[in-house]
C-alpha atoms as a PDB file:
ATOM      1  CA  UNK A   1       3.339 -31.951  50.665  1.00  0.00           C
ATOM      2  CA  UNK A   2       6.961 -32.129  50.181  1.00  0.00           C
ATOM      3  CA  UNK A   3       9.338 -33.744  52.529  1.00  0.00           C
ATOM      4  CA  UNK A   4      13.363 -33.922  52.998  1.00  0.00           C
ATOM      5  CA  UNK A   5      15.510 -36.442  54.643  1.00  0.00           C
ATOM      6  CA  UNK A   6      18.393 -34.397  56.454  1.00  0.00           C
ATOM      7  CA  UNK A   7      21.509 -36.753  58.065  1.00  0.00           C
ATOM      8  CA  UNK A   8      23.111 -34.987  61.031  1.00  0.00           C
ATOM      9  CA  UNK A   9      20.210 -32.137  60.772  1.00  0.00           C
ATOM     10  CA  UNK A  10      20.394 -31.623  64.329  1.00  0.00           C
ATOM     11  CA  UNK A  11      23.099 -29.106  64.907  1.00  0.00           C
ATOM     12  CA  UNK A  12      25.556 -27.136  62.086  1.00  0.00           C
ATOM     13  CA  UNK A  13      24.979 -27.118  58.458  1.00  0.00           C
ATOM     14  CA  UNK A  14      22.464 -29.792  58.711  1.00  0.00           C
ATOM     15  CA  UNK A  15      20.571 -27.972  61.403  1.00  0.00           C
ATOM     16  CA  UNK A  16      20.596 -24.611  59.050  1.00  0.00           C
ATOM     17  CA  UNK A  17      19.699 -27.133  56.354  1.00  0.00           C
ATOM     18  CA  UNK A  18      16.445 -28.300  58.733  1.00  0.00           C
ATOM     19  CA  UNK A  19      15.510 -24.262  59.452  1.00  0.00           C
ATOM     20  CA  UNK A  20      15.642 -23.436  55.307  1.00  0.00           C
ATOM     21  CA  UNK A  21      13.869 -26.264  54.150  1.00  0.00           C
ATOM     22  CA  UNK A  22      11.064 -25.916  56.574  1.00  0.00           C
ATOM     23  CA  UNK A  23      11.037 -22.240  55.493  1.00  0.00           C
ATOM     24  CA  UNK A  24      10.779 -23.305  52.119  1.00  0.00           C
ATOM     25  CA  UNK A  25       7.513 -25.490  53.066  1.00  0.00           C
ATOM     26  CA  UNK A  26       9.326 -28.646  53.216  1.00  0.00           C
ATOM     27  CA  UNK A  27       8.413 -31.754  56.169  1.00  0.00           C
ATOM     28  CA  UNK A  28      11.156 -33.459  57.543  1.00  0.00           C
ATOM     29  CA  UNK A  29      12.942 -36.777  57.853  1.00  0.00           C
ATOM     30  CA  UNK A  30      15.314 -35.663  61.010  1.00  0.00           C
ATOM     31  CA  UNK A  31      18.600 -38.970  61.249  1.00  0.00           C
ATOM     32  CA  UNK A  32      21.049 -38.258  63.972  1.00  0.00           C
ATOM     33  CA  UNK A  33      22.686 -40.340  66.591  1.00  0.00           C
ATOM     34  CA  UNK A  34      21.808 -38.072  69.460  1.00  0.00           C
ATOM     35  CA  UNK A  35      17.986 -38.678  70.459  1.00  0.00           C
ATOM     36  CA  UNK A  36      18.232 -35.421  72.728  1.00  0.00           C
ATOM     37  CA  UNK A  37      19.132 -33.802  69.557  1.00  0.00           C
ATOM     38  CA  UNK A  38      16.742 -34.798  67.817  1.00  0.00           C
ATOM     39  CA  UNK A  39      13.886 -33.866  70.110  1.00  0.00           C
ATOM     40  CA  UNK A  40      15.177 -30.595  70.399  1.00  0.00           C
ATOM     41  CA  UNK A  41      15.475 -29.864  66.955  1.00  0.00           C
ATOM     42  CA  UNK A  42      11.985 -31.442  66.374  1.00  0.00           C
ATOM     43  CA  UNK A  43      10.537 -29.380  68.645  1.00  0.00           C
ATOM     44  CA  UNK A  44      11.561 -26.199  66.882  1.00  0.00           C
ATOM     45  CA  UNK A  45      10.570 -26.974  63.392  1.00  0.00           C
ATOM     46  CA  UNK A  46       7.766 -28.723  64.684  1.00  0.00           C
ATOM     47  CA  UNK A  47       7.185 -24.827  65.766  1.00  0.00           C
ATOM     48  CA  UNK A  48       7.359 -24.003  62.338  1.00  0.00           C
ATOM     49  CA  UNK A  49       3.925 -25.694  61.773  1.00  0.00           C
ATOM     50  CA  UNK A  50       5.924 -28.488  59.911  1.00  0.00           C
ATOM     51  CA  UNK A  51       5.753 -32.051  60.442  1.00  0.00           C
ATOM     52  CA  UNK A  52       8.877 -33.402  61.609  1.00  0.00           C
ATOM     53  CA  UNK A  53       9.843 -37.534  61.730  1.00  0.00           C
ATOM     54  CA  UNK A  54      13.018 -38.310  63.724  1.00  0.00           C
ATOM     55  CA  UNK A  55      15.613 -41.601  63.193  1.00  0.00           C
ATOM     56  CA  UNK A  56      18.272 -42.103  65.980  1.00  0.00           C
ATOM     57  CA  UNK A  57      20.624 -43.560  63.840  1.00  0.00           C
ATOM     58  CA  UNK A  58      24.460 -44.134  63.886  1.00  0.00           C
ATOM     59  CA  UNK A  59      25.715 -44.133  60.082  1.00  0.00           C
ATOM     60  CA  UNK A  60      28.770 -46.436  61.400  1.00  0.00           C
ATOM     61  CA  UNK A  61      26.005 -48.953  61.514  1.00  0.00           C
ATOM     62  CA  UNK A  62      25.766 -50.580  57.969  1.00  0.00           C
ATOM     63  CA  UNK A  63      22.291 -51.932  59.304  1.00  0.00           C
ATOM     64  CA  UNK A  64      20.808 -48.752  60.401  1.00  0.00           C
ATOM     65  CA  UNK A  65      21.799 -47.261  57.389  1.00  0.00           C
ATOM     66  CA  UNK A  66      20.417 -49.929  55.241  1.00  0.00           C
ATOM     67  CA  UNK A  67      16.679 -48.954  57.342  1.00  0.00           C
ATOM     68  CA  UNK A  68      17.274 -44.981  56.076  1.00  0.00           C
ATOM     69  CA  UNK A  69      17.896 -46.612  52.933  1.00  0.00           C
ATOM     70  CA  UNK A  70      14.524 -48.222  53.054  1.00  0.00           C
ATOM     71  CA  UNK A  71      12.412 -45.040  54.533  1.00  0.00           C
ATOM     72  CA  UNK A  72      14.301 -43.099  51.374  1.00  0.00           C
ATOM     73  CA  UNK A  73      12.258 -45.971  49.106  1.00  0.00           C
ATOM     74  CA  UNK A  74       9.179 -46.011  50.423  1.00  0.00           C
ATOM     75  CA  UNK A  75       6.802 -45.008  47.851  1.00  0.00           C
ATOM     76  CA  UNK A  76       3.767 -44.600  50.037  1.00  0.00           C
ATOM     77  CA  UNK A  77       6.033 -41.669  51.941  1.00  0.00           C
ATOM     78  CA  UNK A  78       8.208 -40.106  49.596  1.00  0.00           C
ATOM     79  CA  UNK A  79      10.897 -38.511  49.644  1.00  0.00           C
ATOM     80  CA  UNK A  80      11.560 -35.345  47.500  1.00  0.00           C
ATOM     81  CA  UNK A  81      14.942 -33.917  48.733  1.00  0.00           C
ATOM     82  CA  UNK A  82      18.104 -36.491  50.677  1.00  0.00           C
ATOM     83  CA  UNK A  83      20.579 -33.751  52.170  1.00  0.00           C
ATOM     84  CA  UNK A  84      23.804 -36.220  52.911  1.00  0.00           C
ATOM     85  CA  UNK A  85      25.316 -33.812  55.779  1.00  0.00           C
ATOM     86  CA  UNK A  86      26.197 -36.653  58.519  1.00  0.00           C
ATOM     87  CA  UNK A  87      30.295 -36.167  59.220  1.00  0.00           C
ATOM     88  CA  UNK A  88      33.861 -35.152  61.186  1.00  0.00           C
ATOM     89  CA  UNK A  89      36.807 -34.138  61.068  1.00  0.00           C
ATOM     90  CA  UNK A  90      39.309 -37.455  60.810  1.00  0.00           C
ATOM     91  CA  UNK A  91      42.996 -36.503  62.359  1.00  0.00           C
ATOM     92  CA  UNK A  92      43.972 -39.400  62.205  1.00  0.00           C
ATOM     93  CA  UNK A  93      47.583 -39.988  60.578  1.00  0.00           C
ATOM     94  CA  UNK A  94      47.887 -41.600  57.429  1.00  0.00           C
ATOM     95  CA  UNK A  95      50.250 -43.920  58.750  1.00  0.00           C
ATOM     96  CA  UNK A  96      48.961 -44.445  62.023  1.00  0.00           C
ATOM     97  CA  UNK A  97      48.530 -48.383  62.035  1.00  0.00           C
ATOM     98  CA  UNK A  98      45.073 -47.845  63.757  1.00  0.00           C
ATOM     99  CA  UNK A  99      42.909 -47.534  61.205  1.00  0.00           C
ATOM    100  CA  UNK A 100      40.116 -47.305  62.967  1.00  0.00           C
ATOM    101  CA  UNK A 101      39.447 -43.196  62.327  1.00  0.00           C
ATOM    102  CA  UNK A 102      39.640 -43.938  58.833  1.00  0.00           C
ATOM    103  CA  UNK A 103      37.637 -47.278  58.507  1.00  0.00           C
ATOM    104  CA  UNK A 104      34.613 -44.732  60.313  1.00  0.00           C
ATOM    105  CA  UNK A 105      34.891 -41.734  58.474  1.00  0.00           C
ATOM    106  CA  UNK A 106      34.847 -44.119  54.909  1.00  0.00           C
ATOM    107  CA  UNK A 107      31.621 -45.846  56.411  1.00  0.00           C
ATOM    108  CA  UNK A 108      29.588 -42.586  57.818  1.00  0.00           C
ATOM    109  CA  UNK A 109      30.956 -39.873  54.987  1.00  0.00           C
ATOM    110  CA  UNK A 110      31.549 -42.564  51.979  1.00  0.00           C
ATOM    111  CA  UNK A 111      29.623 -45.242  52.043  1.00  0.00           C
ATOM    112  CA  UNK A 112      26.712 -44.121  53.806  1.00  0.00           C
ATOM    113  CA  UNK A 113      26.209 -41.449  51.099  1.00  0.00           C
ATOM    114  CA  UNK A 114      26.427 -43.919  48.328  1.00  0.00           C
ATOM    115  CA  UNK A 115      23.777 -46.243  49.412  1.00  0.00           C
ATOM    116  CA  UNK A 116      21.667 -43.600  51.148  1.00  0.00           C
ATOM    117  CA  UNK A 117      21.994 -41.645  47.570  1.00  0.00           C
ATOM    118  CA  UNK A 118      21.089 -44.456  45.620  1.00  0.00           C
ATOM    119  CA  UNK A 119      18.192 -45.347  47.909  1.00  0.00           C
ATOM    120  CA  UNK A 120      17.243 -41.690  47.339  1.00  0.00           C
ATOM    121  CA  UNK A 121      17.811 -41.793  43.629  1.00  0.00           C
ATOM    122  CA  UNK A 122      15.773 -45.374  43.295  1.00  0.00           C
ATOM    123  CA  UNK A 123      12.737 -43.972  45.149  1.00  0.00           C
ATOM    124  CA  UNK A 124      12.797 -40.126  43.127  1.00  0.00           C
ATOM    125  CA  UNK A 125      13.246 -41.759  39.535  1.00  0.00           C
ATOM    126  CA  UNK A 126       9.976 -42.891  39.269  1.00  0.00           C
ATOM    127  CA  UNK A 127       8.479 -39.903  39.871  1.00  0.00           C
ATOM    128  CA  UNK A 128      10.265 -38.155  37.638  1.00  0.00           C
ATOM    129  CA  UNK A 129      11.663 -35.545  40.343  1.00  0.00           C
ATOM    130  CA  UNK A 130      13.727 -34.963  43.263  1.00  0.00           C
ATOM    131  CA  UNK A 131      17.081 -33.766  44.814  1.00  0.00           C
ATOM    132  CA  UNK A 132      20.441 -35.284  46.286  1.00  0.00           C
ATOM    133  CA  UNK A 133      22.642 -32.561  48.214  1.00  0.00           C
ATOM    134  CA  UNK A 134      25.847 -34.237  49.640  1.00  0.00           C
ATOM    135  CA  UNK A 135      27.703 -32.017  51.500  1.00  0.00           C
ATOM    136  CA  UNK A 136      31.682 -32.006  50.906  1.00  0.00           C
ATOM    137  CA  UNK A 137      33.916 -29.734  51.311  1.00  0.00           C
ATOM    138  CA  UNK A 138      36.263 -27.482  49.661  1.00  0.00           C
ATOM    139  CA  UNK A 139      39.315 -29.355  51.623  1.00  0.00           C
ATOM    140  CA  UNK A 140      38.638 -32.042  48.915  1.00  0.00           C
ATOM    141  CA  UNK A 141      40.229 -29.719  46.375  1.00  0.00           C
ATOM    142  CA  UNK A 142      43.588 -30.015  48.568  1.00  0.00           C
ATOM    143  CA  UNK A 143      45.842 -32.459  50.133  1.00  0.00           C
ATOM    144  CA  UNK A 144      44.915 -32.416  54.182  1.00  0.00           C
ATOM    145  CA  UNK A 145      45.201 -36.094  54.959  1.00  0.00           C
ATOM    146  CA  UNK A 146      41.683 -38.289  55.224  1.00  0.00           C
ATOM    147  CA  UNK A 147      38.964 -36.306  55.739  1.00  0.00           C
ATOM    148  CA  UNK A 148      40.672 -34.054  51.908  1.00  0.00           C
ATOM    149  CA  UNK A 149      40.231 -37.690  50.522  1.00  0.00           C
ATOM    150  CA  UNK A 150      37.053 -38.560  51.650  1.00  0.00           C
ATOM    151  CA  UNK A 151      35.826 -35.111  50.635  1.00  0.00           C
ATOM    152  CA  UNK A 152      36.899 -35.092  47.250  1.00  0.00           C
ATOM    153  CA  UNK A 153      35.617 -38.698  46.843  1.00  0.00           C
ATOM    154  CA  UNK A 154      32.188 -37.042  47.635  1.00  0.00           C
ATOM    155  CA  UNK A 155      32.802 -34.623  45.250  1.00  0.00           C
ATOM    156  CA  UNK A 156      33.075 -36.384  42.460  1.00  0.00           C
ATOM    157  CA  UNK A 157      30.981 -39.064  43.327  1.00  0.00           C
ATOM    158  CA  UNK A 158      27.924 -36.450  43.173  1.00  0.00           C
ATOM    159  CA  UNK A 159      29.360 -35.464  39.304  1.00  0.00           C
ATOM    160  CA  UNK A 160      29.130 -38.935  38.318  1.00  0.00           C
ATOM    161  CA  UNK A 161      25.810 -39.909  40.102  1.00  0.00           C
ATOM    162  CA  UNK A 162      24.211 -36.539  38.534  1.00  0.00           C
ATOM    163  CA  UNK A 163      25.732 -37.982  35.078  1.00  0.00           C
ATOM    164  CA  UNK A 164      23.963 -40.919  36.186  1.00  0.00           C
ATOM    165  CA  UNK A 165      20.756 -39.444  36.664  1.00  0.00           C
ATOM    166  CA  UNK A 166      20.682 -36.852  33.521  1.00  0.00           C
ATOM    167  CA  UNK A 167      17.546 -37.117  32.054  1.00  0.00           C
ATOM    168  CA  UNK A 168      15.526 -38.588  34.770  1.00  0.00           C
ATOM    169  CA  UNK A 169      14.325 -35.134  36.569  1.00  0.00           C
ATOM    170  CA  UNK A 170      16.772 -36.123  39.711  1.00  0.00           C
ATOM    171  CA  UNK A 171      19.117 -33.652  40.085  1.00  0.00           C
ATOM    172  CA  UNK A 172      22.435 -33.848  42.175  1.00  0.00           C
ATOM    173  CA  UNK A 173      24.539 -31.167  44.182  1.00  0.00           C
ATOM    174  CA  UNK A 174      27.636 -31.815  45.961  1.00  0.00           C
ATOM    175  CA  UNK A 175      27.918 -28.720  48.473  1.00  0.00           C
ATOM    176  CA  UNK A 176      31.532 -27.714  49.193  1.00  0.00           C
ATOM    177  CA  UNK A 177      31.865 -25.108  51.565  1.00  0.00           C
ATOM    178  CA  UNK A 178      35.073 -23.881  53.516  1.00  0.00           C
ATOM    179  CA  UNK A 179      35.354 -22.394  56.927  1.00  0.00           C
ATOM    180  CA  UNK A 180      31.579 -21.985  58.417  1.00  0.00           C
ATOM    181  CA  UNK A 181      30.554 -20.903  61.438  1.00  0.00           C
ATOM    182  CA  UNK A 182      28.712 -23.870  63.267  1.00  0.00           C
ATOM    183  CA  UNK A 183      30.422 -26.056  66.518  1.00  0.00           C
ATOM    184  CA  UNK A 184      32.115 -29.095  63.774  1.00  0.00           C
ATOM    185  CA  UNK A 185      35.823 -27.597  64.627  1.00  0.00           C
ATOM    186  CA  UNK A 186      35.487 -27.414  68.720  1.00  0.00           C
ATOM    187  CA  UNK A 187      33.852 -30.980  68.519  1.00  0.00           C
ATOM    188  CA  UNK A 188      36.692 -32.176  66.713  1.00  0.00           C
ATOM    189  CA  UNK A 189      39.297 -29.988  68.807  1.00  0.00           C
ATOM    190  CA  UNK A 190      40.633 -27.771  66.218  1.00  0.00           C
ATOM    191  CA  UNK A 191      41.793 -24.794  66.746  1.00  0.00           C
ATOM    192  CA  UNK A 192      40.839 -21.733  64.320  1.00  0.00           C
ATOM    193  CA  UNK A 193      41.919 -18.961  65.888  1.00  0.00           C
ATOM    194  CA  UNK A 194      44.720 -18.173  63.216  1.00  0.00           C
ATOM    195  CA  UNK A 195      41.690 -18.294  60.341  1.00  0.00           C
ATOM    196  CA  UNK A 196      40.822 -14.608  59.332  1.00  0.00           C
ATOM    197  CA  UNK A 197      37.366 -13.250  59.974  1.00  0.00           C
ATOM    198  CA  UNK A 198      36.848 -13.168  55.965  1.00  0.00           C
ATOM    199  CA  UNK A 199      37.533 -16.935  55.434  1.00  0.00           C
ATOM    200  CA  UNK A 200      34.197 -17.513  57.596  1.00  0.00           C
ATOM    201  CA  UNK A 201      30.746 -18.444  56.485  1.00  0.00           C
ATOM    202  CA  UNK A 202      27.479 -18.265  57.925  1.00  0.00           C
ATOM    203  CA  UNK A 203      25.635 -21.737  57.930  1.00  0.00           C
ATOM    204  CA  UNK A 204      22.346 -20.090  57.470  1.00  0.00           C
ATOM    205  CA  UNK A 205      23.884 -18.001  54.229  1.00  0.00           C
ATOM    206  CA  UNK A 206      25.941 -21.273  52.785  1.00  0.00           C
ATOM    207  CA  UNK A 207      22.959 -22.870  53.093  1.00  0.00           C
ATOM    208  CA  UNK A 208      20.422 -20.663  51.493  1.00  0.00           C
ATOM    209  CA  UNK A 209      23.484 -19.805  48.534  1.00  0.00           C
ATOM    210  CA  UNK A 210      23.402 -23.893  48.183  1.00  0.00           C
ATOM    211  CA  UNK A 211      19.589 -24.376  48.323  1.00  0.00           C
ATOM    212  CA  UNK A 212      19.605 -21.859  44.954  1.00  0.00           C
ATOM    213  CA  UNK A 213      22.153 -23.519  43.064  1.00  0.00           C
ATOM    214  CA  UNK A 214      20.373 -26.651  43.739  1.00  0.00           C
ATOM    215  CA  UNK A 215      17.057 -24.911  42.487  1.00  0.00           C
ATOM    216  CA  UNK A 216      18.954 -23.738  38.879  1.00  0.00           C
ATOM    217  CA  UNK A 217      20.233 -27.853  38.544  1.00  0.00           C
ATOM    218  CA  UNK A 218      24.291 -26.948  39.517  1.00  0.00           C
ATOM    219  CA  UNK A 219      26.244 -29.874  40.298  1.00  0.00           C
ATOM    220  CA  UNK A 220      28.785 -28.078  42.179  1.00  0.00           C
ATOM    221  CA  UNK A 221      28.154 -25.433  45.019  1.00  0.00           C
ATOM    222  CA  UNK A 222      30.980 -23.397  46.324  1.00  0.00           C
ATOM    223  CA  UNK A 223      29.187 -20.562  47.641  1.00  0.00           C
ATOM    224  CA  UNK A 224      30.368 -17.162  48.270  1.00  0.00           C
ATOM    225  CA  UNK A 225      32.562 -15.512  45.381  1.00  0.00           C
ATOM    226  CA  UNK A 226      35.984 -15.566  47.392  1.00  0.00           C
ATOM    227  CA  UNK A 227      35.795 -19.508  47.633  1.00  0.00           C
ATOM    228  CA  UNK A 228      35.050 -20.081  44.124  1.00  0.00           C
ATOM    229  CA  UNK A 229      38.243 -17.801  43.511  1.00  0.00           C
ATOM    230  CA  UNK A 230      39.776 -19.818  45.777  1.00  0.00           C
ATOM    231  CA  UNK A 231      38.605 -23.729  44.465  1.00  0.00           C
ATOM    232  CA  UNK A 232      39.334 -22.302  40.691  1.00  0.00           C
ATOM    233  CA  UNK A 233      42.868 -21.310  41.611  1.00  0.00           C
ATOM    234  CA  UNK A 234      43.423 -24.672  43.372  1.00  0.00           C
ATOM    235  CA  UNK A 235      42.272 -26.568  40.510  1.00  0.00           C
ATOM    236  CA  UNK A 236      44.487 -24.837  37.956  1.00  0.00           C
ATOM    237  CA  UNK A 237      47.820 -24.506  40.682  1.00  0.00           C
ATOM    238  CA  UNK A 238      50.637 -26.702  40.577  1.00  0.00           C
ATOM    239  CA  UNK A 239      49.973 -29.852  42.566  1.00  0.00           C
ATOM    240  CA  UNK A 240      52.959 -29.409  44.345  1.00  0.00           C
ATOM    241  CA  UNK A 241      52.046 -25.902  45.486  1.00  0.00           C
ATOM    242  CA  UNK A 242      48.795 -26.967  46.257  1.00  0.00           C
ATOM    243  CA  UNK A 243      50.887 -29.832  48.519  1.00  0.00           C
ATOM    244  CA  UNK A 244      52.792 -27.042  49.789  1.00  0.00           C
ATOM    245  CA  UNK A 245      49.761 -25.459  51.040  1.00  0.00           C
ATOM    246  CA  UNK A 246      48.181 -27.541  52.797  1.00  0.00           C
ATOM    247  CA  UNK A 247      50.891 -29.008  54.747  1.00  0.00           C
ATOM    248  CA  UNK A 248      51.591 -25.257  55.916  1.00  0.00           C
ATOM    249  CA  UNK A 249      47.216 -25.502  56.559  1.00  0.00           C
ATOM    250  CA  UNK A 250      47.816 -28.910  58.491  1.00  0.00           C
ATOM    251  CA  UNK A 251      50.998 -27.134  60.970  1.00  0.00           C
ATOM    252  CA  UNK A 252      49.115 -24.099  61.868  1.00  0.00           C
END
C-alpha cells in the first residue's frame, strides 16, 4: 500500500493531483479547509476503490499545521508522497500598510510547505524512499508583486531541500505551471479573458506531465514545451525587460 498526503486536493490542481494518484494505486491523505469539499472529493476516489482519510484544516493555523506535520511522521502510517498544493492568488499591494494578505499567503504557501516538507522528509528518510511535490508557479520566474515572491521562494526552496536530501532516496519536485484551467483565477477575481487559448493548460495533463518528471527524479517541472521556452527565456532576459513584462501582465 502506498499513500499520498495532498493539501488543497479538493478542487484544481490538487483535485487532478487526488484523481492521478489514485489512478496510479496510491491511498490518500485528503487536507482542505472546506469539510463539504472534502466529503465530496472523498466520495469519488473513495469510488475508485481507494481508501481515502480527510483533515479539515486551515494552513493559516500554525497549530493545525503542526498536527499534518505529525500525521506526515507517523511511522505506523506512512507516508510515501506530500503534494504541497494548498494556495491563492495575493493582490494585495506591496505598499498597502495592511499586511494582512501577505502575512497569510507567507504562512499557508511558505511556511506551511517548509514544515509540512520537512515533516514529510523526517518521516520518508528512514525508509529510504519517498516524494515532496510543491507546487509553484512559473510567475516566480517574474516580477508580479507577492504571490511572484512567494512562488519563487518555493521554487528554490524545493532545489535546496532536494540538495538536502541527495542521497537519501527522497526526491523533491517543485511544480511550476502557468495558466491552467481549474476555478483558482474566478476565486480570486481575476480576469483572463485577454490570455490566448494556447497559454492554457489542462490540470489533468500538468499533472500527469509533473507526476513523470517526478518519477525520472527532476527537481524542476515546467510542463508543456512552450512554457519551458518561455521560463528559459525569462531566466536568460534582461531583468529589466522581464520588469517590463510583468508590469504590462499586472495592467491587463
Amino acid at each position: 500500500m502506498v499513500v499520498a498526503l495532498v493539501t488543497g486536493g479538493t478542487s484544481g490542481i490538487g483535485a487532478a493531483f487526488a484523481r492521478n494518484l489514485a489512478a496510479r494505486g496510491y491511498d490518500l491523505v485528503l487536507v482542505a479547509r472546506s469539510t463539504e469539499g472534502l466529503e465530496a472529493m472523498a466520495t469519488e476516489i473513495r469510488a475508485l476503490g481507494r481508501t481515502v482519510e480527510t483533515m479539515q484544516v486551515d494552513l493559516n493555523d500554525r497549530k493545525a499545521v503542526d498536527r499534518v506535520a505529525a500525521r506526515l511522521e507517523d511511522a505506523e502510517r506512512p507516508i510515501d508522497m506530500l503534494v504541497n498544493n494548498a494556495g491563492f492568488s495575493v493582490h494585495s499591494a506591496l505598499t498597502d500598510p495592511d499586511v494582512s494578505a501577505h502575512d497569510r499567503g507567507f504562512e499557508v504557501m511558505c511556511r506551511a510547505v517548509l514544515v509540512l516538507s520537512g515533516a514529510a522528509a523526517r518521516g520518508m528518510m528512514p525508509r529510504g524512499t519517498g516524494a515532496i511535490v510543491n507546487v509553484s508557479s512559473t510567475a516566480g520566474f517574474i516580477t508580479m508583486g507577492s504571490y511572484s515572491a512567494i512562488k519563487a521562494w518555493v521554487t528554490s526552496f524545493s532545489e535546496g531541500l532536494s540538495i538536502e536530501l541527495k542521497g537519501t532516496g527522497v526526491t523533491v519536485t517543485a511544480l511550476c505551471p502557468g495558466w491552467v484551467h481549474t476555478n483558482f483565477h474566478d476565486r480570486a477575481g481575476v480576469s483572463t479573458s485577454k490570455i490566448p487559448n494556447s497559454m492554457w493548460v489542462d490540470a489533468e495533463q500538468l499533472v500527469q506531465a509533473c507526476l513523470r518528471d517526478v518519477d525520472r527524479g527532476k527537481v524542476i517541472s515546467i510542463p508543456t514545451i512552450r512554457y519551458r521556452v518561455l521560463i528559459w527565456l525569462a531566466r536568460h532576459a534582461p531583468r529589466s525587460a522581464i520588469r517590463s513584462i510583468s508590469g504590462s501582465i499586472s495592467s491587463s
